[in-house]
Protein backbone atom coordinates (compact mmCIF):
# COMPACT_ATOMS: atom_id res chain seq x y z
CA UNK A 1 0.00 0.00 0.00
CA UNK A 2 1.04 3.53 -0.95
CA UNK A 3 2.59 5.49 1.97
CA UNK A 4 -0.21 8.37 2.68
CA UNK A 5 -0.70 11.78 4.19
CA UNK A 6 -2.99 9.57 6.24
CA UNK A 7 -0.55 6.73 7.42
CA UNK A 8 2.30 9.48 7.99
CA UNK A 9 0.50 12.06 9.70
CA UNK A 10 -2.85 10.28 11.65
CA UNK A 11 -2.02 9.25 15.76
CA UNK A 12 -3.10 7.91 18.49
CA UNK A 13 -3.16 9.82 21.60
CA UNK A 14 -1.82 7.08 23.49
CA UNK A 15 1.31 7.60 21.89
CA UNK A 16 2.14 10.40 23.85
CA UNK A 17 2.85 10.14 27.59
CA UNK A 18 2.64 12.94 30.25
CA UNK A 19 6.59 12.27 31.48
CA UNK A 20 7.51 12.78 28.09
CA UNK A 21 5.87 15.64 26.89
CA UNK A 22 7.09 17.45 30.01
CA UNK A 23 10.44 16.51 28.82
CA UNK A 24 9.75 17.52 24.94
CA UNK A 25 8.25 21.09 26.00
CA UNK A 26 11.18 21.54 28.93
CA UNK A 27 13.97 21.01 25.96
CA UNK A 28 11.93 23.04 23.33
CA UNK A 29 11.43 25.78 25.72
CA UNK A 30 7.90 26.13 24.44
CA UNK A 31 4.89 27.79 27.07
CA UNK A 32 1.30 26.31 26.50
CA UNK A 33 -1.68 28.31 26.66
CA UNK A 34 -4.91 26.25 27.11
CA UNK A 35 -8.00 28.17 25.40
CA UNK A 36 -11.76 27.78 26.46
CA UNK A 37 -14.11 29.58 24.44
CA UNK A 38 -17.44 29.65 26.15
CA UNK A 39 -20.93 31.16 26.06
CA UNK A 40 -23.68 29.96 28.38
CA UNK A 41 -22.28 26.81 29.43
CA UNK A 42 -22.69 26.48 32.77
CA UNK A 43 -24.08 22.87 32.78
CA UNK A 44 -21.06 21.87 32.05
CA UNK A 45 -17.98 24.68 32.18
CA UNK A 46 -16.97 23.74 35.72
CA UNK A 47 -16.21 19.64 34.90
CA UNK A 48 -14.11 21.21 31.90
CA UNK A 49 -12.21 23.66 33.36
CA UNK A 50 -11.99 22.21 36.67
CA UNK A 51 -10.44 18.39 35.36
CA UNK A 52 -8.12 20.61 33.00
CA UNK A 53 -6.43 23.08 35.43
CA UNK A 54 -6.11 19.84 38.41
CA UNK A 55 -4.40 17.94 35.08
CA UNK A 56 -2.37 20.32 33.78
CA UNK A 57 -2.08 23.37 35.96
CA UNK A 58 -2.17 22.44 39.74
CA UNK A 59 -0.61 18.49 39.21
CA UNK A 60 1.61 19.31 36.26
CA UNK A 61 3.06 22.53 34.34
CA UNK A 62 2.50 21.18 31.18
CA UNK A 63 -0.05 24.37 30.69
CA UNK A 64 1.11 27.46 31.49
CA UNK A 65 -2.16 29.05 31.35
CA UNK A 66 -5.53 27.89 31.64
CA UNK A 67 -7.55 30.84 29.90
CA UNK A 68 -11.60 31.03 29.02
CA UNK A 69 -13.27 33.24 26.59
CA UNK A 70 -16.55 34.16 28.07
CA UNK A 71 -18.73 34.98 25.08
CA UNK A 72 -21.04 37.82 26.80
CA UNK A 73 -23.11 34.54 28.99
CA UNK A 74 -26.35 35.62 30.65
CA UNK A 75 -25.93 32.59 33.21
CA UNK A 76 -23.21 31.62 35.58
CA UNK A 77 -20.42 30.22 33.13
CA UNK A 78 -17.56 33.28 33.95
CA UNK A 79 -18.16 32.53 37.32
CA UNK A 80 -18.36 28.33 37.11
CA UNK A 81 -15.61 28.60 35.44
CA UNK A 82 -13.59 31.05 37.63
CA UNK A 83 -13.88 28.99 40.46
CA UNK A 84 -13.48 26.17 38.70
CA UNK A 85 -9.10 27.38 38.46
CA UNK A 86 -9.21 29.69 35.69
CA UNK A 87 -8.47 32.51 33.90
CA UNK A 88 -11.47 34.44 32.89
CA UNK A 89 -11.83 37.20 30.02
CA UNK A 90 -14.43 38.56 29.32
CA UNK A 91 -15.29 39.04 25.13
CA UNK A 92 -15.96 42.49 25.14
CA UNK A 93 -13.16 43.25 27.42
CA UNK A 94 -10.46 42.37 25.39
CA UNK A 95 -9.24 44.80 22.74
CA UNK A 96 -12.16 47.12 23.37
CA UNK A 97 -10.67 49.35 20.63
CA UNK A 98 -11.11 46.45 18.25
CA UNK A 99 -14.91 46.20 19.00
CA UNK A 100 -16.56 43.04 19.48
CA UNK A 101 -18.79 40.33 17.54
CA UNK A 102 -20.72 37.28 19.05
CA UNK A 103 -19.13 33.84 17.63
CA UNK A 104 -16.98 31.67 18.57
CA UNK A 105 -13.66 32.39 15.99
CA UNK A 106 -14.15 35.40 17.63
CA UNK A 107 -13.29 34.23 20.75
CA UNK A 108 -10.22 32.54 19.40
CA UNK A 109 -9.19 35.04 17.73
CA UNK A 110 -9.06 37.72 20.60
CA UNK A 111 -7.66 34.74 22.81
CA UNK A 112 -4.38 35.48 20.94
CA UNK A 113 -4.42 39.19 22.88
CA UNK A 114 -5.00 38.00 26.59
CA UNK A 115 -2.46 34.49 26.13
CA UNK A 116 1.20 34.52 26.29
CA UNK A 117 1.68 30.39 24.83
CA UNK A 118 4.01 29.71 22.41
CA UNK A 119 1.01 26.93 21.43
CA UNK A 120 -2.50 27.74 21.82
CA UNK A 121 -5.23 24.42 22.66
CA UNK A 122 -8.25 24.75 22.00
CA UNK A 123 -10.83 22.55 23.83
CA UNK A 124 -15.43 23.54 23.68
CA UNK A 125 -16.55 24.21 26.74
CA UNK A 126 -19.90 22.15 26.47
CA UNK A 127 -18.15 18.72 26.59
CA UNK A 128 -20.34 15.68 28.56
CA UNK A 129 -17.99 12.80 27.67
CA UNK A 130 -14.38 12.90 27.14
CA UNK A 131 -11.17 13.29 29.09
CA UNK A 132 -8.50 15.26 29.32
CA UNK A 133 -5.57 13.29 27.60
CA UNK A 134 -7.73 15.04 24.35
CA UNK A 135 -4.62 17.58 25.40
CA UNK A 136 -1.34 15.54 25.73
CA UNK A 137 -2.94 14.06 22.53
CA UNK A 138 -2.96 17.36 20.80
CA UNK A 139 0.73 18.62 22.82
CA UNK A 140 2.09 15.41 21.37
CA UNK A 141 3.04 16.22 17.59
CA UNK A 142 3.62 19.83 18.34
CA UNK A 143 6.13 19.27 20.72
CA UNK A 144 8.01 16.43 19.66
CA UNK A 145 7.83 17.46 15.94
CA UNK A 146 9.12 21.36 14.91
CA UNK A 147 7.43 21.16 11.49
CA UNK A 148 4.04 20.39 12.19
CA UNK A 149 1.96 23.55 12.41
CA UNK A 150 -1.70 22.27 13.43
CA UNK A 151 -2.98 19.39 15.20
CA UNK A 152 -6.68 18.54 14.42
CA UNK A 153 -8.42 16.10 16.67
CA UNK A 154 -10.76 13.18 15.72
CA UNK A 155 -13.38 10.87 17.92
CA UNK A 156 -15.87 8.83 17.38
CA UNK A 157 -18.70 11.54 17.83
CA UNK A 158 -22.25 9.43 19.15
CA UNK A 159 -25.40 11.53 19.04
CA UNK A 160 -27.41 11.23 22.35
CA UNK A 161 -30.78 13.42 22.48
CA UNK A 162 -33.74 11.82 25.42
CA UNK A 163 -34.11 8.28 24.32
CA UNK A 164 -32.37 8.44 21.06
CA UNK A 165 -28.69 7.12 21.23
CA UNK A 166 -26.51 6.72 17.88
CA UNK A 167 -23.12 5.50 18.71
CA UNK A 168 -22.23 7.40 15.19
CA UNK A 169 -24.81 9.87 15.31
CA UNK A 170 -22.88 13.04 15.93
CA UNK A 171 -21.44 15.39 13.56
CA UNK A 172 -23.83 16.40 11.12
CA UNK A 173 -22.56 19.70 10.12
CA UNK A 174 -19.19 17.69 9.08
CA UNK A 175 -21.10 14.89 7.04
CA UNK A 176 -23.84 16.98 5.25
CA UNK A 177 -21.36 20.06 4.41
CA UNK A 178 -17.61 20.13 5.78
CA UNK A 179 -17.04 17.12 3.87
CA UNK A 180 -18.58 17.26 0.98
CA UNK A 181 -17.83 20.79 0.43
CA UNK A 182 -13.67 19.78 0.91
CA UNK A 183 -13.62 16.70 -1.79
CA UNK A 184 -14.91 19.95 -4.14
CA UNK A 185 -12.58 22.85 -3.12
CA UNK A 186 -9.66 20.93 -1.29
CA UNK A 187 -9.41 16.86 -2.18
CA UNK A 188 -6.09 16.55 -0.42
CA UNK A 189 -7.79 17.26 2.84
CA UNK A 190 -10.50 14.56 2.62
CA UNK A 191 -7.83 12.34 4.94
CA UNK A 192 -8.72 14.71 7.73
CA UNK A 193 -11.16 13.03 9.89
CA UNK A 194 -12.73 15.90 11.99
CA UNK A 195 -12.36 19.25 9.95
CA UNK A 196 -14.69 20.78 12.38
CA UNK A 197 -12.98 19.44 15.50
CA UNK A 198 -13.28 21.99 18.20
CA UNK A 199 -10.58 20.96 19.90
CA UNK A 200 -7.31 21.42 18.07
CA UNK A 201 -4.13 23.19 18.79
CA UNK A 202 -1.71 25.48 16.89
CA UNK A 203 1.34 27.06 16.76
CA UNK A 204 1.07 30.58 17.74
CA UNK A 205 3.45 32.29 15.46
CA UNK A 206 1.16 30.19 12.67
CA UNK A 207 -2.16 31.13 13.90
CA UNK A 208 -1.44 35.10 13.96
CA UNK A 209 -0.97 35.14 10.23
CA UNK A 210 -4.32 33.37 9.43
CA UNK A 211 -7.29 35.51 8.99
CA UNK A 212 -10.25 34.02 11.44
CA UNK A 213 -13.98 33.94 10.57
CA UNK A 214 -15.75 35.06 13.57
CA UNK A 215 -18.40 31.92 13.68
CA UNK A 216 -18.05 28.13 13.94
CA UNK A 217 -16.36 28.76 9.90
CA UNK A 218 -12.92 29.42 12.23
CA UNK A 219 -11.61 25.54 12.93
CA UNK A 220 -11.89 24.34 9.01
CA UNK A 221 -10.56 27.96 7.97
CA UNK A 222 -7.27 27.39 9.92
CA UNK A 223 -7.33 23.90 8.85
CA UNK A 224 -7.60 25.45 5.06
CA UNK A 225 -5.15 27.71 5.59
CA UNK A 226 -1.88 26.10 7.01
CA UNK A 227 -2.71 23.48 4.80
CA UNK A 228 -2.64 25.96 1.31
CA UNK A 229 -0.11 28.35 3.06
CA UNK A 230 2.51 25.67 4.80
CA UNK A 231 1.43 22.11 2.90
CA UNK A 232 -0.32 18.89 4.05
CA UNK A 233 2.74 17.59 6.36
CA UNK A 234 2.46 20.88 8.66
CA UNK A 235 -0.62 19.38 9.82
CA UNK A 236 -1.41 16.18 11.44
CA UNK A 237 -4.39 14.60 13.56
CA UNK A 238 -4.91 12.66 16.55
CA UNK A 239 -7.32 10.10 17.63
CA UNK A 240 -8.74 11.56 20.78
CA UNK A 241 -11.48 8.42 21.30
CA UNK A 242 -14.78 9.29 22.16
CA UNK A 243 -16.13 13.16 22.36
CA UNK A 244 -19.96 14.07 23.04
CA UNK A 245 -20.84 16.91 23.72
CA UNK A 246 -24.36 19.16 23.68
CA UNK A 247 -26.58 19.03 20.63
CA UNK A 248 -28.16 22.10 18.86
CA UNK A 249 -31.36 21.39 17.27
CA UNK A 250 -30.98 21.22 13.37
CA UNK A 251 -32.67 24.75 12.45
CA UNK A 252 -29.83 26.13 14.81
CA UNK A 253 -27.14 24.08 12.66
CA UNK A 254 -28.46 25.76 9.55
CA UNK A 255 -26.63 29.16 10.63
CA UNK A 256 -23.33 27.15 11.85
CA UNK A 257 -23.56 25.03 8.37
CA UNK A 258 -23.68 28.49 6.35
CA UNK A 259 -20.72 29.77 8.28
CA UNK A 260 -18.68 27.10 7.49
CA UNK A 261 -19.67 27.04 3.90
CA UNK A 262 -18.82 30.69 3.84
CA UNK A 263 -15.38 29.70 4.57
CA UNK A 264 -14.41 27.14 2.49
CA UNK A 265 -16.33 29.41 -0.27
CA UNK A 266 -14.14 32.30 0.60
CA UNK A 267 -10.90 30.61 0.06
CA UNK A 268 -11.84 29.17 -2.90
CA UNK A 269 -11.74 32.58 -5.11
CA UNK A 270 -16.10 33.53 -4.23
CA UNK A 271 -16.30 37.18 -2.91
CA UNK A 272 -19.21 37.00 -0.27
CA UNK A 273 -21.30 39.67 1.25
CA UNK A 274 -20.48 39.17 5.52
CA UNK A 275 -23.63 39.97 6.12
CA UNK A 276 -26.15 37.43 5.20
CA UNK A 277 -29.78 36.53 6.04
CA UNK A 278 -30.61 32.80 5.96
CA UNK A 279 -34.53 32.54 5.84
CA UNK A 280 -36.20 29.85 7.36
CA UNK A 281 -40.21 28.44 7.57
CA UNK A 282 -42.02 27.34 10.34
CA UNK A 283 -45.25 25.80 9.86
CA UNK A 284 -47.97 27.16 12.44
CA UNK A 285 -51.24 26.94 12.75
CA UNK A 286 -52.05 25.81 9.57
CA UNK A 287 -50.49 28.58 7.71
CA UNK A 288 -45.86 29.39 7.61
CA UNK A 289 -44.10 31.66 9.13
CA UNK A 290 -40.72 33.46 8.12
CA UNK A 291 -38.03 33.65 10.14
CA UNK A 292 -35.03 35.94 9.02
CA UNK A 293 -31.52 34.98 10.86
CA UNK A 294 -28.97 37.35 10.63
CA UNK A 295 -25.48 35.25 9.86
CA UNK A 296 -21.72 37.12 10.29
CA UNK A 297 -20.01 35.65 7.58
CA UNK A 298 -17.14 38.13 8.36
CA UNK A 299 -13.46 37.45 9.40
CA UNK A 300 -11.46 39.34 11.34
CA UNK A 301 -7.32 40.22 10.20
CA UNK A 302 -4.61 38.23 11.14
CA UNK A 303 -3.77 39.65 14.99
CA UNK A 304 -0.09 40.12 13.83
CA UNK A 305 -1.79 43.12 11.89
CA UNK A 306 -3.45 44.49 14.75
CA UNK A 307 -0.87 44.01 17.40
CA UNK A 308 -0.35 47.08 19.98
């Protein structure tokens, strides 16, 4: 069999053991900043934040930083998640003078101003099942390996809603449109298992020369973009096991599915209007009814252009 981007570039996260990584990011002299970008999550914000900063913050220094993006909540999440060990900014807060828009590549991208890592992780905040080696998994290639740029993660993603309980369920954004939409605009990255994976990590030196949609388009734009700026071996991904997580009903996906078709349609030579309104039709009594949702398709500049 043909040696493959896949067979060179996909691990386990197994591979990687705590002792070791400690030694890899000692010698490389590298500092880790752990990113949680939240917003209304405090079901769960307090088991996330709380198992990361005992794992990595008070038992360890593999992280340097635990930090969380509160995305303007209305409910308890800044404070959960204070308590919980760690570091809380608010949205609007940071970089005032750069003004502020709800989503969350927002949220990563102004993470960049309030972190100090030479390697930013990314992990959601509204995880139910998972565990946090999905982090030493994601250290692993960046700290052992100078030329990879961006570590993706994969899982087996089951979709549990009341009674209903799909082992493969989850995901539907990535079946119905992240994948379909890459084997037309970028075949070579059809080997990557999760291009929507919210929890990923990336150099920062990298990461400040991408340009980052402000919605859920952000994790397959960077994936997009160090693989057409740096090529396919700057990136690798990492079998993280199993990841569920909080489901969105499927009119709310519609919004999330635009944004990431708004990306891969961007970098594929379409000029888009940032502003568009996706229309949608409820049926009620007897008759429909319109609903207009407003959908930021806009992406902010590469932070090394807006650096104080």
């Amino acid at each position: 069999m043909a040696d493959t981007w896949f067979d060179r570039h996909t691990h386990v996260w197994s591979r990687w053991r705590l002792d070791e990584l400690m030694k890899a990011k000692q010698a490389s002299g590298s500092r880790v900043s752990l990113v949680v970008p939240a917003r209304n999550e405090a079901a769960t914000i307090g088991d996330v934040v709380g198992r990361l900063h005992a794992a990595f913050v008070a038992e360890t220094d593999l992280v340097d930083e635990l930090v969380v993006i509160d995305g303007d909540s209305t409910d308890d999440t800044a404070r959960i998640a204070r308590e919980a060990g760690g570091v809380v900014h608010e949205l609007a807060s940071v970089r005032p003078d750069l003004g502020t828009r709800p989503g969350k590549g927002e949220s990563l991208w102004k993470a960049q101003f309030v972190t100090t890592g030479d390697v930013l992780v990314f992990v959601d905040a509204d995880l139910v099942e998972w565990d946090t080696h999905f982090v030493t998994g994601l250290l692993g290639p960046l700290l052992t390996d100078p030329a990879t740029a961006l570590v993706k993660g994969f899982y087996q993603r089951p979709f549990r809603s009341g009674s209903t309980n799909e082992p493969h369920g989850g995901g539907r954004v990535t079946e119905l449109v992240a994948r379909p939409l890459l084997a037309i605009a970028r075949p070579q990255l059809t080997q990557v298992v999760q291009p929507l994976a919210g929890e990923w990590a990336v150099r920062r030196d990298v990461f400040a020369t991408l340009s980052v949609p402000v919605g859920y388009g952000v994790d397959i734009a960077a994936l997009m973009d160090v693989h057409d700026r740096l090529g396919p071996d700057a990136i690798a991904q990492v079998d993280l096991g199993v990841r569920a997580h909080s489901h969105q009903d499927l009119a709310d996906l519609a919004p999330m599915a635009a944004q990431v078709m708004a990306a891969v349609l961007g970098r594929s030579g379409h000029d888009l209007d940032p502003a568009a309104v996706l229309r949608q039709f409820v049926r009620q009594d007897g008759g429909l009814e319109q609903v207009a949702r407003d959908t930021d398709l806009s992406e902010r500049p590469p932070a090394n252009e807006v650096a104080r």
